[in-house]
N, C-alpha and C. Protein backbone atom coordinates (compact mmCIF):
# COMPACT_ATOMS: atom_id res chain seq x y z
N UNK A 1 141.84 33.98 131.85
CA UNK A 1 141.77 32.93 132.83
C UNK A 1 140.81 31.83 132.39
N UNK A 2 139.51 32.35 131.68
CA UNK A 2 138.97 31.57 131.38
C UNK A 2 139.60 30.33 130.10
N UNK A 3 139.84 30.96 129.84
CA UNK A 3 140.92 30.49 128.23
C UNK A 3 142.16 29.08 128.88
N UNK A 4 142.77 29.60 130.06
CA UNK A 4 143.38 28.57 130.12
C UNK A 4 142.66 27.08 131.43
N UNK A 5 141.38 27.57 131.89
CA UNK A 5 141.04 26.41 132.55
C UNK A 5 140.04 25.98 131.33
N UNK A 6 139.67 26.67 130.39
CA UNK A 6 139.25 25.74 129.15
C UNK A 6 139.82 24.34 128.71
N UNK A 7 141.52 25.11 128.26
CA UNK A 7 142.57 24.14 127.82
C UNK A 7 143.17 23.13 128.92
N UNK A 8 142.97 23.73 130.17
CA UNK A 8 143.04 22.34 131.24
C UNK A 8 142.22 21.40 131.40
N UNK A 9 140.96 21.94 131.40
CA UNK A 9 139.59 21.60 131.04
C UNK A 9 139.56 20.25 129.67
N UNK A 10 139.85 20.65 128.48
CA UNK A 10 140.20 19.90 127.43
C UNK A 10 141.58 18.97 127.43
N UNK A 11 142.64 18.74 127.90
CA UNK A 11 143.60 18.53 128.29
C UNK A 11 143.36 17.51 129.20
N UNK A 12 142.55 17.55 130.28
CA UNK A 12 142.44 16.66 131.44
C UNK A 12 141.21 15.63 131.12
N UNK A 13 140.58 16.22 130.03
CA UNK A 13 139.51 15.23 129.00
C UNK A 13 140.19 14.45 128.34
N UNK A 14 140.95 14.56 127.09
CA UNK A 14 141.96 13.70 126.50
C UNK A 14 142.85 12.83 127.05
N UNK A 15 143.55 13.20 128.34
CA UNK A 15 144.34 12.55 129.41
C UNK A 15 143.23 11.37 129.28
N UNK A 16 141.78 11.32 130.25
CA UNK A 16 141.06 10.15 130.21
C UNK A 16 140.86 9.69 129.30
N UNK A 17 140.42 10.11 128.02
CA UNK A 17 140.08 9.61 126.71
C UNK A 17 141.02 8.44 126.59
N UNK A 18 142.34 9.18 126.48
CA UNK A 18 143.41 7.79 126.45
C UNK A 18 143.89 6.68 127.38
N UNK A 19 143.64 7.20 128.58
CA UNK A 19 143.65 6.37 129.74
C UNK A 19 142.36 5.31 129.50
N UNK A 20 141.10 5.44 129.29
CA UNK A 20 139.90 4.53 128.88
C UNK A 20 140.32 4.05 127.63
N UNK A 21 140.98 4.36 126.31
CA UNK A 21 141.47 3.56 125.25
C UNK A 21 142.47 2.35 125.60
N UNK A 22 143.20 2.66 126.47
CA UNK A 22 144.21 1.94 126.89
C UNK A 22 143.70 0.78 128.24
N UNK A 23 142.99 1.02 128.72
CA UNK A 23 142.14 0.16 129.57
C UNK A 23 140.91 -0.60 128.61
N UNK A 24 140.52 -0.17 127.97
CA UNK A 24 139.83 -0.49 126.96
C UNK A 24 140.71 -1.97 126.03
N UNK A 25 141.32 -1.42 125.70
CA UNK A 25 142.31 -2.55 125.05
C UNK A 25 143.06 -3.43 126.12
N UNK A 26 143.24 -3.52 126.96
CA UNK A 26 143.78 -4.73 127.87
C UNK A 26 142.30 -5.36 128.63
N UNK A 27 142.01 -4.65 128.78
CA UNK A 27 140.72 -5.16 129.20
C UNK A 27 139.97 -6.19 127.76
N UNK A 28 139.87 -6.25 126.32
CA UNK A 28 139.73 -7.03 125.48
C UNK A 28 140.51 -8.28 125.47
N UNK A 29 141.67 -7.80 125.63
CA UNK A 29 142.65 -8.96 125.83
C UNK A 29 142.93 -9.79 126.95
N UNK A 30 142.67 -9.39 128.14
CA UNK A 30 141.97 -9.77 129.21
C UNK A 30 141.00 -11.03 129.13
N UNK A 31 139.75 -10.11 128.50
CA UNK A 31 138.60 -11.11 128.97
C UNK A 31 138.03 -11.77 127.55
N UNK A 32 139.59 -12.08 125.90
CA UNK A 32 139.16 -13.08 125.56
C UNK A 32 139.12 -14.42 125.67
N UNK A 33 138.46 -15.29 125.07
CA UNK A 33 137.68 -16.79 125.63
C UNK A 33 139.32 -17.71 125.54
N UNK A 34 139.65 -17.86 124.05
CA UNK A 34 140.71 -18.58 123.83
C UNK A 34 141.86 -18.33 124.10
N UNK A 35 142.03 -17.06 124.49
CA UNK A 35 143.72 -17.09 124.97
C UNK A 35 143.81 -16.30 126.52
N UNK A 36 142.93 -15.32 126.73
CA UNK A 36 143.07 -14.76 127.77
C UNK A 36 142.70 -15.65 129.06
N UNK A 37 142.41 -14.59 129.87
CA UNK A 37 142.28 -15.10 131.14
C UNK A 37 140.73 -15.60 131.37
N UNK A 38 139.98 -15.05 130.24
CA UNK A 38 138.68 -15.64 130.13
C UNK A 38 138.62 -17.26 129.69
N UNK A 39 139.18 -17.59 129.27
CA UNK A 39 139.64 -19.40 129.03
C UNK A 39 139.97 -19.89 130.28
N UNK A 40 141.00 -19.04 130.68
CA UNK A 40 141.25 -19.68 132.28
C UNK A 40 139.95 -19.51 133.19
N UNK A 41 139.18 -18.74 133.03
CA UNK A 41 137.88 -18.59 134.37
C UNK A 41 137.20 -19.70 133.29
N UNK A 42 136.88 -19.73 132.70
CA UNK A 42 135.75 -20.76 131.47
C UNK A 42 136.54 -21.95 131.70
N UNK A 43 137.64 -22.51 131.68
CA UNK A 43 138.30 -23.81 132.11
C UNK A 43 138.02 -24.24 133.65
N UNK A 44 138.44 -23.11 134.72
CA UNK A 44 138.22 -23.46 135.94
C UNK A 44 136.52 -23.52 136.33
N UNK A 45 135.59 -22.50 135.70
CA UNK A 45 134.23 -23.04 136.09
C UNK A 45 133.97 -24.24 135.41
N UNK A 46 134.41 -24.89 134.40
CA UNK A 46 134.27 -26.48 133.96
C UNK A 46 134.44 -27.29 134.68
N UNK A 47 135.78 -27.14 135.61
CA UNK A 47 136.73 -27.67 136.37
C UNK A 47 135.33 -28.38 137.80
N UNK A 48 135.28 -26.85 138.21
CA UNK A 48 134.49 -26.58 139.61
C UNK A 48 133.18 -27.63 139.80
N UNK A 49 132.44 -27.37 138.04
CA UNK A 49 131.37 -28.01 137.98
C UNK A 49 131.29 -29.45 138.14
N UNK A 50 132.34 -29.84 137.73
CA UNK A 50 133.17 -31.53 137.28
C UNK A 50 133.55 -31.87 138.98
N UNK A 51 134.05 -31.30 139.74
CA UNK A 51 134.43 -31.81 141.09
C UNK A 51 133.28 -31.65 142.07
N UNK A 52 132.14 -30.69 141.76
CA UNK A 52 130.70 -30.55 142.49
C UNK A 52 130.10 -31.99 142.18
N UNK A 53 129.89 -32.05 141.16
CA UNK A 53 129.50 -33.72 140.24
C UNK A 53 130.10 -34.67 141.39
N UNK A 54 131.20 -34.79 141.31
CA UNK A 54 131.91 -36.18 141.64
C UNK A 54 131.97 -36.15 143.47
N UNK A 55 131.75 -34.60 144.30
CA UNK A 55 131.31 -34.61 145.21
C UNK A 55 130.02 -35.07 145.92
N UNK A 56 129.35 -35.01 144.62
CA UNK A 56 127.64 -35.38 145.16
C UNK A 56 127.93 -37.17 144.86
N UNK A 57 128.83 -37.75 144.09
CA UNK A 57 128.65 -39.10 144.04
C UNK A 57 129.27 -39.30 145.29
N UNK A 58 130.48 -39.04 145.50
CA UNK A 58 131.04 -39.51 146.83
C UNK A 58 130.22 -39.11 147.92
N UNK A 59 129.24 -38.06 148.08
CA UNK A 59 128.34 -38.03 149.20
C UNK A 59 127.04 -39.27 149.22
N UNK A 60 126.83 -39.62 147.76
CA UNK A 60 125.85 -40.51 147.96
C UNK A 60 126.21 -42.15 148.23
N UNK A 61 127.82 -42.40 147.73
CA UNK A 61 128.00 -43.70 147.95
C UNK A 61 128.42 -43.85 149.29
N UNK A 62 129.02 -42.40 150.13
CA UNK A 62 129.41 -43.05 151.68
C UNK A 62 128.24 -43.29 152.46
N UNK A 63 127.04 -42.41 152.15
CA UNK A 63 125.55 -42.33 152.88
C UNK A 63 125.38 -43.98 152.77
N UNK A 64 125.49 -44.10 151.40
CA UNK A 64 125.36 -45.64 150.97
C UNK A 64 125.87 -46.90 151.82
N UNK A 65 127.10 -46.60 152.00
CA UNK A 65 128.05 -47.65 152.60
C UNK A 65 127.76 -46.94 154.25
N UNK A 66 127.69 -46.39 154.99
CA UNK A 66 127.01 -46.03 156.29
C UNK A 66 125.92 -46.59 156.50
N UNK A 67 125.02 -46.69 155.77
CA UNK A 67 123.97 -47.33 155.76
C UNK A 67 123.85 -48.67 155.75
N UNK A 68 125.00 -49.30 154.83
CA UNK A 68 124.95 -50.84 154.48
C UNK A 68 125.89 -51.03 156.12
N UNK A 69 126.75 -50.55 156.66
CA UNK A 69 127.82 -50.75 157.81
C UNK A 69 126.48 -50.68 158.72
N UNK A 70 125.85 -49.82 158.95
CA UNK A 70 124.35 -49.98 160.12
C UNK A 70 124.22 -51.16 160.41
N UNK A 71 123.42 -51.55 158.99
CA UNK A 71 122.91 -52.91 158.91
C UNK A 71 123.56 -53.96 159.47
N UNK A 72 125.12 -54.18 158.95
CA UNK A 72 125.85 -55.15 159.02
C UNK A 72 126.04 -55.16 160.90
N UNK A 73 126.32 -54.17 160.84
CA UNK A 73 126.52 -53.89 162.61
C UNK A 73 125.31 -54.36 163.67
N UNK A 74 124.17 -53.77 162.96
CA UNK A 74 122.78 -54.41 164.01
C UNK A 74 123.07 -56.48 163.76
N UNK A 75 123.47 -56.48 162.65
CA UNK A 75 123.40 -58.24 162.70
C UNK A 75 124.37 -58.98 163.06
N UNK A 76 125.45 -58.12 163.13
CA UNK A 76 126.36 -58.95 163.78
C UNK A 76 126.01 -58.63 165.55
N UNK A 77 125.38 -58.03 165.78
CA UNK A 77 125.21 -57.96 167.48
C UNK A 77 124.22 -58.77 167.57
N UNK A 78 122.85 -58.96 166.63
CA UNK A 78 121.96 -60.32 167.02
C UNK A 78 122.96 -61.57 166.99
N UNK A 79 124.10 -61.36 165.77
CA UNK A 79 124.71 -62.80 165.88
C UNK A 79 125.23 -63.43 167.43
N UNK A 80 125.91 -62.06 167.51
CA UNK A 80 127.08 -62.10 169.36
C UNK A 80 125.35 -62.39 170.38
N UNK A 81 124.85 -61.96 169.92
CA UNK A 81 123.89 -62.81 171.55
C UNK A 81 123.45 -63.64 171.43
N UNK A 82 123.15 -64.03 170.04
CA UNK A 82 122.73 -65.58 169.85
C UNK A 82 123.79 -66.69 170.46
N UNK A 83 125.04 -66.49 169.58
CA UNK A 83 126.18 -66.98 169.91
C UNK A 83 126.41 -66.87 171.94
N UNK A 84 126.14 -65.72 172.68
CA UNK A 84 126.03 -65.70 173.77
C UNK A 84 125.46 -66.80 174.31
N UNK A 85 124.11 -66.79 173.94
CA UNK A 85 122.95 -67.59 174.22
C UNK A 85 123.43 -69.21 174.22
N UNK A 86 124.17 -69.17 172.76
CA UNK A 86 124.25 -70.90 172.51
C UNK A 86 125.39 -71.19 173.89
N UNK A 87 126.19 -69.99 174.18
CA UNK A 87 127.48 -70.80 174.85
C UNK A 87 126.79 -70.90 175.93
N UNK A 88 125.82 -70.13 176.85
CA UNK A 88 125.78 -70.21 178.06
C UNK A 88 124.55 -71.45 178.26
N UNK A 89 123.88 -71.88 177.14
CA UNK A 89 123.38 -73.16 176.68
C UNK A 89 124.39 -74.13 176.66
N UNK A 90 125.37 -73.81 176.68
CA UNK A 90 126.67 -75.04 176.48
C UNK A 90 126.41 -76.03 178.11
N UNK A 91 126.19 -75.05 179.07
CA UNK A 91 126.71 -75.14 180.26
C UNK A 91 125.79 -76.27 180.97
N UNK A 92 124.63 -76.19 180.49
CA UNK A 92 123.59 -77.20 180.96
C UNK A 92 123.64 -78.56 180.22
N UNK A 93 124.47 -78.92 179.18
CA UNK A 93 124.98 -80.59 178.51
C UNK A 93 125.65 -81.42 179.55
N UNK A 94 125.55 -82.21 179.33
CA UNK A 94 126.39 -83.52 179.99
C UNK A 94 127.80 -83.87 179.81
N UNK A 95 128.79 -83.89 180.24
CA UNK A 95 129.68 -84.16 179.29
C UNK A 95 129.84 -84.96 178.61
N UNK A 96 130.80 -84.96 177.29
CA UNK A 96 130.45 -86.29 176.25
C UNK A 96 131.32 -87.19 177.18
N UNK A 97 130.15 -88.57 176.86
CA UNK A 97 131.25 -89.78 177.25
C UNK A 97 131.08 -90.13 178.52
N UNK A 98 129.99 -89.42 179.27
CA UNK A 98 129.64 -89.58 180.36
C UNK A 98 127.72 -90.09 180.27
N UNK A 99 127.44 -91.12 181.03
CA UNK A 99 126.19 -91.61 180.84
C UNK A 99 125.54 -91.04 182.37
N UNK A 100 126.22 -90.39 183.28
CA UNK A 100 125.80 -89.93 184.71
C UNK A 100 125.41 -88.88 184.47
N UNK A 101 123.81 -88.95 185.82
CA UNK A 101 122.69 -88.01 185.08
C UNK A 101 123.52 -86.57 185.88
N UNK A 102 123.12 -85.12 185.55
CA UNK A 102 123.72 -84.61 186.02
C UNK A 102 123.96 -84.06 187.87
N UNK A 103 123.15 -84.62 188.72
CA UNK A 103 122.37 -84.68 189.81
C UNK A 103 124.14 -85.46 190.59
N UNK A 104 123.98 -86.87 189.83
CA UNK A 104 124.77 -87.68 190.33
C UNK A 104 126.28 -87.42 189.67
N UNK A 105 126.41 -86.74 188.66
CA UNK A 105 128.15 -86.33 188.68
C UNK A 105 128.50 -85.22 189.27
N UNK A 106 127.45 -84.37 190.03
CA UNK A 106 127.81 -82.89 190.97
C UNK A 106 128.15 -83.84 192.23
N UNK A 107 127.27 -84.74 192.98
CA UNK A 107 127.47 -85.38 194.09
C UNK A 107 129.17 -86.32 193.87
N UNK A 108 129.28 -87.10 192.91
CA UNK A 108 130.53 -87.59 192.39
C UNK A 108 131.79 -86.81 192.69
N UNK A 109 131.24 -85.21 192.23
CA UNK A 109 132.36 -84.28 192.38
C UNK A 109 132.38 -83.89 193.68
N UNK A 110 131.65 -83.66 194.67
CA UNK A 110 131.65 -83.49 196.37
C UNK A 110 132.78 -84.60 196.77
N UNK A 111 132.08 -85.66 196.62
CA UNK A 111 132.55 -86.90 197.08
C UNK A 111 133.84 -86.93 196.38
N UNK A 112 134.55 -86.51 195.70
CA UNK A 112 135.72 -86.60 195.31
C UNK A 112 136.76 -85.58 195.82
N UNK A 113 136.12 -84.22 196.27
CA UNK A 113 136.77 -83.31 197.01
C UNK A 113 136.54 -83.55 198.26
N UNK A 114 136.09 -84.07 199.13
CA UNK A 114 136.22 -84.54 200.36
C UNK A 114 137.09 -85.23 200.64
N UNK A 115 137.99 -84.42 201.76
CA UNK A 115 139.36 -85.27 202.31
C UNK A 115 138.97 -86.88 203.19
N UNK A 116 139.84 -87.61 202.94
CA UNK A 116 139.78 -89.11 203.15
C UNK A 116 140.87 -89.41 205.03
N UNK A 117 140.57 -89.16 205.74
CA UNK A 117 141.82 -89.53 206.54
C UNK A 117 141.84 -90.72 206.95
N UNK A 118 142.80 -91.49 206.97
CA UNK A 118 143.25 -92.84 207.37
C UNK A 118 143.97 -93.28 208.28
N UNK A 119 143.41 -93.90 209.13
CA UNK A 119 144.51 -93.93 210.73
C UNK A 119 144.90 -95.74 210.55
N UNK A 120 145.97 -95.38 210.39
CA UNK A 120 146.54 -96.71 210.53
C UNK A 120 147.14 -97.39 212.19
N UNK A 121 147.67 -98.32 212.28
CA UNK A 121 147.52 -98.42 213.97
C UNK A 121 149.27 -99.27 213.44
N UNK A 122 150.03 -99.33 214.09
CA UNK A 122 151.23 -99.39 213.98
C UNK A 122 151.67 -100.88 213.76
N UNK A 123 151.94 -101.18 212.90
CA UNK A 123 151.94 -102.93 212.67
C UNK A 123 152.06 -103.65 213.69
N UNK A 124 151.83 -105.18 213.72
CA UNK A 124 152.73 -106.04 214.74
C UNK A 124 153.52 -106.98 214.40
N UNK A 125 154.51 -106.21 213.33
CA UNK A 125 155.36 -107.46 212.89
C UNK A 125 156.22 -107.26 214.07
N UNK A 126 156.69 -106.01 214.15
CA UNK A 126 157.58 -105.85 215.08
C UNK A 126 157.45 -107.56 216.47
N UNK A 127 156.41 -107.01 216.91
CA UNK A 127 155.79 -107.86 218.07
C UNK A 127 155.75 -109.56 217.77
N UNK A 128 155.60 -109.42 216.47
CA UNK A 128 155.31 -111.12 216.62
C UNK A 128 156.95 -111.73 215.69
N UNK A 129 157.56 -111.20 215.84
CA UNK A 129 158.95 -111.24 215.18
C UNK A 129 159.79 -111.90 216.66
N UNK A 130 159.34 -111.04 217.55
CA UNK A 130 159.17 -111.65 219.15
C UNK A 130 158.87 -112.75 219.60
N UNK A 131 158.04 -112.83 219.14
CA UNK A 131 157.32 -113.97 219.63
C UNK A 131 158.80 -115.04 219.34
């Protein structure tokens, strides 16, 4: 009995022996640089490194341009109230072409919207056509 779990014993050793030779050898071919799949991981970490790169530029030029859009944005809102400012400054001018101070073209404008009624009294041609 002993004799044959020896030879199972030895038997089930060799089984692995060749099973690790044979993993052994794909596994070389596997993980060489120039043709295997190790070129492909060594190409794609090139790859990875190259698009990390060009991620950090595109993070620094939008920070960039966010920053410059801030700016532009705070000055165009001083512009809009300045511009506010000038129009509602518009409102206190004279009009062109007019030499009336402004006191006397508000009264001008009363006096121009005030209704006029006119009573006329009925002719006398009639009457002296009579005569």
């Amino acid at each position: 009995m002993n004799m044959i779990s020896d030879i199972l014993l030895a038997a089930g050793a060799f089984g692995a022996a060749i099973y690790c030779y044979v993993l052994g050898a794909r596994l070389k071919k596997f993980t060489t640089l120039e043709t295997g799949m190790g070129g492909a991981i060594a190409v794609l970490s090139v790859q990875v490194d190259d698009m990390t790169k060009a991620l950090d530029k595109a993070r620094a030029a939008a920070t960039g341009s966010a920053s410059s859009l801030e700016g532009l944005t705070a000055r165009a809102e001083a512009v809009a109230a300045r511009i506010e400012l000038l129009l509602a400054s518009m409102h206190d001018l004279p009009e062109p072409g007019g030499n009336v101070a402004p006191v006397q073209a508000e009264a001008q404008e009363e006096a121009d919207r005030k209704l006029r009624f006119i009573r006329r009294r009925p002719g006398r041609s009639d009457l002296e056509a009579a005569e």
